[in-house]
Protein backbone atom coordinates (compact mmCIF):
# COMPACT_ATOMS: atom_id res chain seq x y z
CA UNK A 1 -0.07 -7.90 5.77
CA UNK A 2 2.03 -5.11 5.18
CA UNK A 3 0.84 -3.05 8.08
CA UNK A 4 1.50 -6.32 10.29
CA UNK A 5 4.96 -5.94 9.47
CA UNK A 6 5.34 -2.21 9.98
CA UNK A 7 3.97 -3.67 14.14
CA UNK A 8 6.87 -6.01 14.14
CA UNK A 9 9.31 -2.66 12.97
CA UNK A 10 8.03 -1.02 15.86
CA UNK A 11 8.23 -4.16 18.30
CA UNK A 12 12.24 -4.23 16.87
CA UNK A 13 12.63 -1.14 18.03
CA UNK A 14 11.06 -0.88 21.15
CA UNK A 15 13.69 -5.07 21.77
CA UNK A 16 16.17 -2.60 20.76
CA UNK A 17 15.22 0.54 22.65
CA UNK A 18 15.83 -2.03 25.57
CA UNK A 19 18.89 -3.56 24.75
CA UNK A 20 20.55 -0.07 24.70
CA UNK A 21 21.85 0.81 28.41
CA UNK A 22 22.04 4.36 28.43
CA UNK A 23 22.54 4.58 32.52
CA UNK A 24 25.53 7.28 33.11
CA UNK A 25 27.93 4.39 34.17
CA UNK A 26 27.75 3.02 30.67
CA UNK A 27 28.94 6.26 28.31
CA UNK A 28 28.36 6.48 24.81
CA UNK A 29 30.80 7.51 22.40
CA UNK A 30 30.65 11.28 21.83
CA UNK A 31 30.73 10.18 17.23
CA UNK A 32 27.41 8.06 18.43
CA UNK A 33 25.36 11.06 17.11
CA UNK A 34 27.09 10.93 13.88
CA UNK A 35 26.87 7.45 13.75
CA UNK A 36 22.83 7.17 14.14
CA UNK A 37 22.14 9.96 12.39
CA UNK A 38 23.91 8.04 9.37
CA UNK A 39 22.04 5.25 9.89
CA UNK A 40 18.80 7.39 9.52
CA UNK A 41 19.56 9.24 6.44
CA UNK A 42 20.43 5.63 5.33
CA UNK A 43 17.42 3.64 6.76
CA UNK A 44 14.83 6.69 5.49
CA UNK A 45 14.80 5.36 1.74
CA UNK A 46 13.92 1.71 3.12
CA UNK A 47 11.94 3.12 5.56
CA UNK A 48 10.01 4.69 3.20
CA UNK A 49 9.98 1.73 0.65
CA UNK A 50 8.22 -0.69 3.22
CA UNK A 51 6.10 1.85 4.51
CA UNK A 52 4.74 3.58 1.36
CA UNK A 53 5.69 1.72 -1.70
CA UNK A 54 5.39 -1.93 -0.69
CA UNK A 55 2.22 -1.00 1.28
CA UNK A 56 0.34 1.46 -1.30
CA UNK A 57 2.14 1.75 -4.72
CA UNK A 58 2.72 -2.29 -5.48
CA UNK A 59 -0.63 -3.71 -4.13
CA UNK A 60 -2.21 -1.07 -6.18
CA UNK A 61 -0.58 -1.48 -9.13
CA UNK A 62 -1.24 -5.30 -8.86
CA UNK A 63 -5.02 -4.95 -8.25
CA UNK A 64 -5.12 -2.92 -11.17
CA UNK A 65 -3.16 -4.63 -13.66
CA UNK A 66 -5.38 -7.04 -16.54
CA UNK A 67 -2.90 -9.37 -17.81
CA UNK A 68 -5.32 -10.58 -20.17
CA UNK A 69 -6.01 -7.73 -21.90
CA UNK A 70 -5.13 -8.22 -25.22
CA UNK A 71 -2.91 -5.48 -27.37
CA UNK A 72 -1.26 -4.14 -24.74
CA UNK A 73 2.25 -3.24 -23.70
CA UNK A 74 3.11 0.17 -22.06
CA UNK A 75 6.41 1.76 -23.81
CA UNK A 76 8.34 3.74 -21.25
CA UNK A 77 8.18 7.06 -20.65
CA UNK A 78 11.98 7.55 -20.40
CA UNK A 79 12.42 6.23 -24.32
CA UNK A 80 9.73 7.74 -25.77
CA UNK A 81 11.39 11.11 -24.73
CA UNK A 82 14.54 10.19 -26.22
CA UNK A 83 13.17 8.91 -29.09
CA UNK A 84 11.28 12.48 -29.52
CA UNK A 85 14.46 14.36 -29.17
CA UNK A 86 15.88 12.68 -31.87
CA UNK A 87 12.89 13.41 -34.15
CA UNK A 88 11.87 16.48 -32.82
CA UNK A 89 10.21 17.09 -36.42
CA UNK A 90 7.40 14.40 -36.01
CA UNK A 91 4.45 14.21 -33.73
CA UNK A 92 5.42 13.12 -30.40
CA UNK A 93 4.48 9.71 -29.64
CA UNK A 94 1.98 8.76 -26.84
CA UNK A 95 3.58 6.18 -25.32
CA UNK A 96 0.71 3.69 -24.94
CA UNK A 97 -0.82 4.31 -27.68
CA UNK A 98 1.83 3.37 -29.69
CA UNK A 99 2.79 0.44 -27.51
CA UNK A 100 -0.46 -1.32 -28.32
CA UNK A 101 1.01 -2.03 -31.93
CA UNK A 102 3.87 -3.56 -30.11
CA UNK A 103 4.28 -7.56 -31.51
CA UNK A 104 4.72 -8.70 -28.15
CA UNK A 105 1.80 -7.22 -26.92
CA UNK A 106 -0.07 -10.12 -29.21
CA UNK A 107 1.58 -13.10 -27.28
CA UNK A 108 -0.60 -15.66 -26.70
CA UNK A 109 0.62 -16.27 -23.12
CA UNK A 110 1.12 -12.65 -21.75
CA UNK A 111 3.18 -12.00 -18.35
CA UNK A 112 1.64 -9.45 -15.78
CA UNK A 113 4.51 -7.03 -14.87
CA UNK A 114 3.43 -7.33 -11.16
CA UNK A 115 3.57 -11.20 -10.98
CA UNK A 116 7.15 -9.76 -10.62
CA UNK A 117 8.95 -7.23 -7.77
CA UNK A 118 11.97 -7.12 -10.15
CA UNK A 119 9.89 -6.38 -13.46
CA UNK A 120 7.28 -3.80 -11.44
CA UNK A 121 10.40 -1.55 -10.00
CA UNK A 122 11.92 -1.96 -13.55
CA UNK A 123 8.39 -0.26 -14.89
CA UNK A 124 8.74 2.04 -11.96
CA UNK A 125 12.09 3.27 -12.85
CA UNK A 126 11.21 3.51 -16.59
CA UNK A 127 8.86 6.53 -15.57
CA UNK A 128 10.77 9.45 -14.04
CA UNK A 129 13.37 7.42 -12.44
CA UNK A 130 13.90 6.58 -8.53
CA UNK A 131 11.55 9.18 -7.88
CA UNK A 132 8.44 6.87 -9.50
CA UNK A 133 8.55 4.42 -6.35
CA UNK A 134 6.98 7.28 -4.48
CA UNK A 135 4.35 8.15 -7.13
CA UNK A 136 1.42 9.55 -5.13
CA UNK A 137 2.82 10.42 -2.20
CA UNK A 138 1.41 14.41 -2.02
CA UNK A 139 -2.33 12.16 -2.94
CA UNK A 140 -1.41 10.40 -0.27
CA UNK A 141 -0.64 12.63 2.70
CA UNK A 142 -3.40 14.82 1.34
CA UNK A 143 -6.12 12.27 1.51
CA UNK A 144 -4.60 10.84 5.11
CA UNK A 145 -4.55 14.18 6.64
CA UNK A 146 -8.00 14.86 5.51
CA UNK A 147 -9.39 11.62 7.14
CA UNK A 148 -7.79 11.16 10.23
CA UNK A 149 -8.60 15.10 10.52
CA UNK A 150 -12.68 13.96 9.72
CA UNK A 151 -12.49 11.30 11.59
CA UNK A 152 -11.08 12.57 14.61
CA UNK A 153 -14.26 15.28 14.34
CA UNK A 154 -16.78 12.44 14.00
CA UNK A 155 -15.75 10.55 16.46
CA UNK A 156 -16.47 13.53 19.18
CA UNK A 157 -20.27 13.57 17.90
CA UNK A 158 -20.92 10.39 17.07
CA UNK A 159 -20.94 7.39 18.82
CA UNK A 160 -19.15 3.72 18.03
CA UNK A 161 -16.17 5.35 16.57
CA UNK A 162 -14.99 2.72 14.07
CA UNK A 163 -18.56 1.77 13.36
CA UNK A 164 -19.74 4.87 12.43
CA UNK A 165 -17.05 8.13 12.34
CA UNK A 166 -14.55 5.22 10.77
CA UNK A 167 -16.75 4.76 7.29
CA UNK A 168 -18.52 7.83 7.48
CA UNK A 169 -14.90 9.67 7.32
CA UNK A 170 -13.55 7.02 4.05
CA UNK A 171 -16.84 7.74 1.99
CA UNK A 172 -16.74 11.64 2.97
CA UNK A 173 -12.84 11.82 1.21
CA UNK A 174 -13.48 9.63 -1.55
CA UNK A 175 -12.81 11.92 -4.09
CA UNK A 176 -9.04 12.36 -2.76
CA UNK A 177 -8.55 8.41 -1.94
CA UNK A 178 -9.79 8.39 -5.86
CA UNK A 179 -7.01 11.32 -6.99
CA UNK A 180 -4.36 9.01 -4.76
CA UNK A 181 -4.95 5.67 -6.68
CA UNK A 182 -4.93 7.61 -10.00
CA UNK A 183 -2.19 9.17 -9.47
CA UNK A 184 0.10 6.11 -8.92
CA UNK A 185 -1.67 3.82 -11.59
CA UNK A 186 -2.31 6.40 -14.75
CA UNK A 187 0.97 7.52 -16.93
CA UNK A 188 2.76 10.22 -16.06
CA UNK A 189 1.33 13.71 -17.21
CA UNK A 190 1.38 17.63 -16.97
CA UNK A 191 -2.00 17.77 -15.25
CA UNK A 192 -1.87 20.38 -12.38
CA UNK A 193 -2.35 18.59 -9.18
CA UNK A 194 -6.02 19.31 -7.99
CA UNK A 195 -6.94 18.18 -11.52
CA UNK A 196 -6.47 15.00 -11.07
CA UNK A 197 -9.30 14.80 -8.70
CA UNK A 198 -12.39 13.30 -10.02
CA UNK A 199 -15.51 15.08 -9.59
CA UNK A 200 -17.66 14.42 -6.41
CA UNK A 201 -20.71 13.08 -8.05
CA UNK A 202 -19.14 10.20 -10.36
CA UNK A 203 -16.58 9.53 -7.15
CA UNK A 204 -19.24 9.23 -4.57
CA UNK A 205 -21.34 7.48 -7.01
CA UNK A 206 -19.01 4.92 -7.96
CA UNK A 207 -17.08 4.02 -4.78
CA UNK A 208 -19.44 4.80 -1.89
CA UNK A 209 -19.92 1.07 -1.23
CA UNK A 210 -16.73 -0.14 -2.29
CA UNK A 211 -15.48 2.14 0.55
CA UNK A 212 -18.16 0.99 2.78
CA UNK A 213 -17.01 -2.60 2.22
CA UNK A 214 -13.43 -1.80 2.76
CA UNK A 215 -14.20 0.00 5.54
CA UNK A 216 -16.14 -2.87 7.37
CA UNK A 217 -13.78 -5.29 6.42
CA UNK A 218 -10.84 -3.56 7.80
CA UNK A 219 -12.24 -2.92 11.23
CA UNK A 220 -13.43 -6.64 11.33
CA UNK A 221 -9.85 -7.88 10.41
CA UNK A 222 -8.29 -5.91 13.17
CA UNK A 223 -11.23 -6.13 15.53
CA UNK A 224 -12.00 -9.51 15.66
CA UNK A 225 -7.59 -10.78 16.51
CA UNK A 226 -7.52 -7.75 18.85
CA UNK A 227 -10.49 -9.29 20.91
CA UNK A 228 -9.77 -12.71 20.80
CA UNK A 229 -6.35 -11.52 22.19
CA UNK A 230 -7.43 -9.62 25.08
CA UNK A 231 -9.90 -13.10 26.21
CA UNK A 232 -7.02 -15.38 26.12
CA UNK A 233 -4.17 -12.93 26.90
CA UNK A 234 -5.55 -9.97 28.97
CA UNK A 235 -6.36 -6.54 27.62
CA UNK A 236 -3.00 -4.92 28.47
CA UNK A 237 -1.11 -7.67 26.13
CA UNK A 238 -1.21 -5.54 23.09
CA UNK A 239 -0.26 -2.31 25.18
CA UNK A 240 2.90 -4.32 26.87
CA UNK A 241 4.23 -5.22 23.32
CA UNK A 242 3.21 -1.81 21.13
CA UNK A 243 4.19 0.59 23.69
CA UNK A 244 7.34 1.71 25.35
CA UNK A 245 7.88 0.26 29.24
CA UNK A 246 7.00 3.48 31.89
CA UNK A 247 5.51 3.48 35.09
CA UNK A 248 2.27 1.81 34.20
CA UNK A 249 3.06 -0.31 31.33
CA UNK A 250 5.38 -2.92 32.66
CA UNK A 251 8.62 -3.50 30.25
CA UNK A 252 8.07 -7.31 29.30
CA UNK A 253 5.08 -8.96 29.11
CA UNK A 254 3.60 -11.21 31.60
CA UNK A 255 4.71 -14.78 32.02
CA UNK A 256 2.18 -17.38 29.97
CA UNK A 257 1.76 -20.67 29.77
CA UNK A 258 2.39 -22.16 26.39
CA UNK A 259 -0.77 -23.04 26.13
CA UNK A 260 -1.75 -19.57 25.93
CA UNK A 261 0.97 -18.82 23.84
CA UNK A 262 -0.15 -21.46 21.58
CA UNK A 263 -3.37 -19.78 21.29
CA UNK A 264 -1.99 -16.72 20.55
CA UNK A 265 0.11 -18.20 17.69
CA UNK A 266 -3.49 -19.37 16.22
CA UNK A 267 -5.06 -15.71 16.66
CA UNK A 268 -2.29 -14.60 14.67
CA UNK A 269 -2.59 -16.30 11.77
CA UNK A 270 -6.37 -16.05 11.97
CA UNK A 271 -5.29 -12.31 11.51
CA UNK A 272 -3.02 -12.95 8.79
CA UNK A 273 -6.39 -15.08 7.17
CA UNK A 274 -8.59 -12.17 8.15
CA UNK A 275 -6.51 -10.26 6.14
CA UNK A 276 -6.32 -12.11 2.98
CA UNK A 277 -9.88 -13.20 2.70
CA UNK A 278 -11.35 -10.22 3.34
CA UNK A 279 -9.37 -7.44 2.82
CA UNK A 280 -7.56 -7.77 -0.20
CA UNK A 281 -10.30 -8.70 -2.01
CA UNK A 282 -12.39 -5.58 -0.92
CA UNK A 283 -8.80 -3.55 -1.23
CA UNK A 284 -8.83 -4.92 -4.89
CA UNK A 285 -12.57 -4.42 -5.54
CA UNK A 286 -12.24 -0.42 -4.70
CA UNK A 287 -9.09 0.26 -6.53
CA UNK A 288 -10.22 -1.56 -9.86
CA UNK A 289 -13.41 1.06 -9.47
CA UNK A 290 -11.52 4.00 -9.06
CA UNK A 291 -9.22 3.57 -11.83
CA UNK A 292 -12.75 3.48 -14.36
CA UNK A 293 -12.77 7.28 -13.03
CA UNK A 294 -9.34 7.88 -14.38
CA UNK A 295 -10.53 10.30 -17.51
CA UNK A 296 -10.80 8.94 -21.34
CA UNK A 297 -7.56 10.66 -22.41
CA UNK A 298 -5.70 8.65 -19.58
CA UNK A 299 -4.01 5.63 -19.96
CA UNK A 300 -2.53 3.19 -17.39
CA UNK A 301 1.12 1.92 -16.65
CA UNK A 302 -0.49 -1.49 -16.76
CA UNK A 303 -2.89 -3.22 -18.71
CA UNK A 304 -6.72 -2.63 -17.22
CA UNK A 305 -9.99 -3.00 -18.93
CA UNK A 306 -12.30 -0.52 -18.06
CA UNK A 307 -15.18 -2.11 -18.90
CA UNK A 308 -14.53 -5.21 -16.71
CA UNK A 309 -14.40 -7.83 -19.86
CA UNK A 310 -17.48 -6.46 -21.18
CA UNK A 311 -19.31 -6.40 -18.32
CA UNK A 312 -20.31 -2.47 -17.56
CA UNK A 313 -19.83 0.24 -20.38
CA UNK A 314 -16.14 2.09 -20.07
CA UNK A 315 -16.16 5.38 -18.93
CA UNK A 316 -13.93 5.86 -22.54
CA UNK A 317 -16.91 5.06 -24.17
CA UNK A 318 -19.85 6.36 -22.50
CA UNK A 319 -19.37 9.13 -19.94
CA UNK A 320 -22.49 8.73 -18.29
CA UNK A 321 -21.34 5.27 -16.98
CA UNK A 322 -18.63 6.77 -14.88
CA UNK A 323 -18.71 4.08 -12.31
CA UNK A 324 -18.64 0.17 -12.42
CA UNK A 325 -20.32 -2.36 -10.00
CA UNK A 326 -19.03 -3.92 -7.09
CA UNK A 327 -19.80 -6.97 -8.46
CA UNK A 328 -18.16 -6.90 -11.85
CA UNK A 329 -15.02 -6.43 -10.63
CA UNK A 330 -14.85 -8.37 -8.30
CA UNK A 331 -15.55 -11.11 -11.16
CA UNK A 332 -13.35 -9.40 -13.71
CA UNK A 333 -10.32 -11.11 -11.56
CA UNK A 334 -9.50 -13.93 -12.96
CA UNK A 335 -8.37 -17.30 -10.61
CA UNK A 336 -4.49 -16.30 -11.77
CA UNK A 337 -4.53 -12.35 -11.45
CA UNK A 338 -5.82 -13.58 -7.19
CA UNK A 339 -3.10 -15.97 -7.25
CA UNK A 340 -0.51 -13.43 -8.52
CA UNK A 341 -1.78 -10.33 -5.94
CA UNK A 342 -1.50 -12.77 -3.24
CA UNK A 343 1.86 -14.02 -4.17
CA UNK A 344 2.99 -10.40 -4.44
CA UNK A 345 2.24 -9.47 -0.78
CA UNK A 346 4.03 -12.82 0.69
CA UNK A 347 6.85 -11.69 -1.46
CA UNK A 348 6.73 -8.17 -0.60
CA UNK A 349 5.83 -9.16 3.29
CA UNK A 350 9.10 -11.37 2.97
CA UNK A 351 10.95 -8.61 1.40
CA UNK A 352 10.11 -6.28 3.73
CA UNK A 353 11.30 -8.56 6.71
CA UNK A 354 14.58 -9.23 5.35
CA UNK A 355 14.95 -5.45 4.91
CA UNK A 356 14.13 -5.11 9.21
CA UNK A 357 16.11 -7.36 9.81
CA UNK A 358 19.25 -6.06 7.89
CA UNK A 359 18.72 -3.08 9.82
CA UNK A 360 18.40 -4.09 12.63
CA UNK A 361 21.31 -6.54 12.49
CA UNK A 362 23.45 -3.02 11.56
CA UNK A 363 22.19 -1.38 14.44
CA UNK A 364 22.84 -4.14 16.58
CA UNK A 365 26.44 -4.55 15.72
CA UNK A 366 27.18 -0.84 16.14
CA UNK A 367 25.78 -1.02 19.30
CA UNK A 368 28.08 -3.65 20.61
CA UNK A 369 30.87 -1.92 19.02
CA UNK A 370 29.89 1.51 20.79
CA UNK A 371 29.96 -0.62 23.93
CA UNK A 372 33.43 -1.85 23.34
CA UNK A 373 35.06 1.28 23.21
């Protein structure tokens, strides 16, 4: 969902790419420079919100999270430091350890933190600060550069690109898709940074065919709309819209009947379905098995059972079980943890539109006021 609303920030600025007449008879004002380059240093922290932390950090976080799991309350990082430089003479504290003796961690009705976007940046913030909303980034860009870089080679040798070089190029940087999702789910620690990387055996072992899955799934999601587009629409519809007008890509697209555009409107939310039925569930799926890799001295922000409710031996408990089936957790989701991931990608898709269009609603006024003067 998220990535469908990163297309409709590019389609707002390619609308307002347009709207801006830069022929020489209409001058800009010579502080226009100053102006945009405001607005960037501005729009980069929301930028970066929609495109990192609403897309990777929060679904992640929510896929993870056990809200049923029983004596459990993570203690922030931020006071258990201050209360440790109070006492400096007594152990320092771990802070979920200690949380688990918490009374409210014995409610009988406990309240995920991510069922919440208010509550899940307040657990953010309780880490390291602002800085926590990007948690996983360096993972992140490692792990992306790494596949597109595979994948790219793949796809010269092998044939049907996102049938073959596509999974092929997920299960071959496992390992480092493993180190991303523990870094933004496990507690904050002094672990040096290619540490955190699981080894290759218990990664590839554990998460070769919920990558697969994923893999599939995502292609199929995308695949399937993108097709269904080109028969009713024409295969240069999605080219008109996602790239910028030049000699051979024509600057609107071409008229349609509303009939057509009715049809369109149903591909759409097929897409949007697509997305929810198959992907987050396989999205879901892989994280929960990477985070059983996350080593027995780690501990996550938010509550997660390791052992799926009983249903595959922890990796805390026996270390030759350092991988957990497809299947059990899948089932280890209860009806109300789907309900609340679900919920918390409307909210964050919502979110994240309201934040485009604030921006571009600032854009657009300074534009008219540029043109006024």
């Amino acid at each position: 969902m998220i990535p469908s609303v990163t297309a409709a920030g590019a389609l707002m600025k390619r609308f307002a790419a347009q709207g801006l007449d830069l022929s020489p008879e209409r001058r800009i004002p010579p502080y226009a420079g100053f102006v945009f380059f405001a607005d960037f240093l501005i729009f980069l922290p929301a930028s970066l919100m929609i495109g990192y932390t609403f897309q990777h950090v929060y679904p992640t976080l929510a896929a993870v999270e056990d809200p049923d799991l029983a004596s459990y309350e993570f203690l922030p990082v931020n006071d258990v430091n201050d209360k440790a430089a109070v006492g400096s003479n007594k152990k320092q504290p771990n802070p979920v350890a200690e949380a688990k003796s918490s009374p409210s961690a014995h409610s009988s009705s406990p309240q995920a933190v991510t069922s919440s976007i208010r509550q899940t940046a307040r657990l953010l913030r309780s880490l390291t600060g602002w800085p926590s909303f990007l948690r996983g980034l360096g993972y992140g860009l490692l792990s992306g550069f790494a596949f597109l870089t595979l994948w790219r080679l793949l796809a010269l040798v092998l044939p049907f690109d996102h049938l073959l070089a596509y999974p092929l190029a997920l299960i071959a940087t496992a390992p480092l898709h493993a180190a991303w999702t523990h870094s933004m789910v496990a507690v904050p620690s002094h672990r040096s940074f290619f540490s955190r990387i699981p080894s290759l055996r218990s990664a590839y072992r554990a998460t070769w065919l919920p990558v697969l899955l994923f893999s599939v799934l995502s292609c199929l999601s995308t695949a399937v709309p993108d097709m269904l587009i080109s028969l009713v629409a024409g295969p240069d519809t999605l080219n008109v819209l996602m790239r910028p007008s030049s000699a051979t890509t024509p600057a609107s697209p071409p008229e349609m009947s509303p009939y057509t555009a009715l049809k369109l409107l149903v591909i759409v939310v097929l897409s949007v379905l697509l997305k929810f039925v198959l992907v987050i569930p396989a999205h879901v799926a892989l994280v929960r098995v990477q985070t059983t890799l996350l080593p027995a001295d780690e501990d996550t922000i938010v509550r997660f059972d390791r052992s799926f409710g009983g249903r595959v031996e922890s990796v805390a408990v026996c270390s030759k079980c350092g991988f957990a089936l497809l299947r059990a957790a899948l089932a280890s989701v209860t009806f109300q943890s789907w309900r609340r991931i679900v919920l918390l990608r409307v909210k964050l898709f919502a979110l994240a539109i309201a934040m485009y269009l604030a921006m571009g609603a600032i854009l657009g006024v300074q534009v008219m006021l540029m043109r006024r003067a």
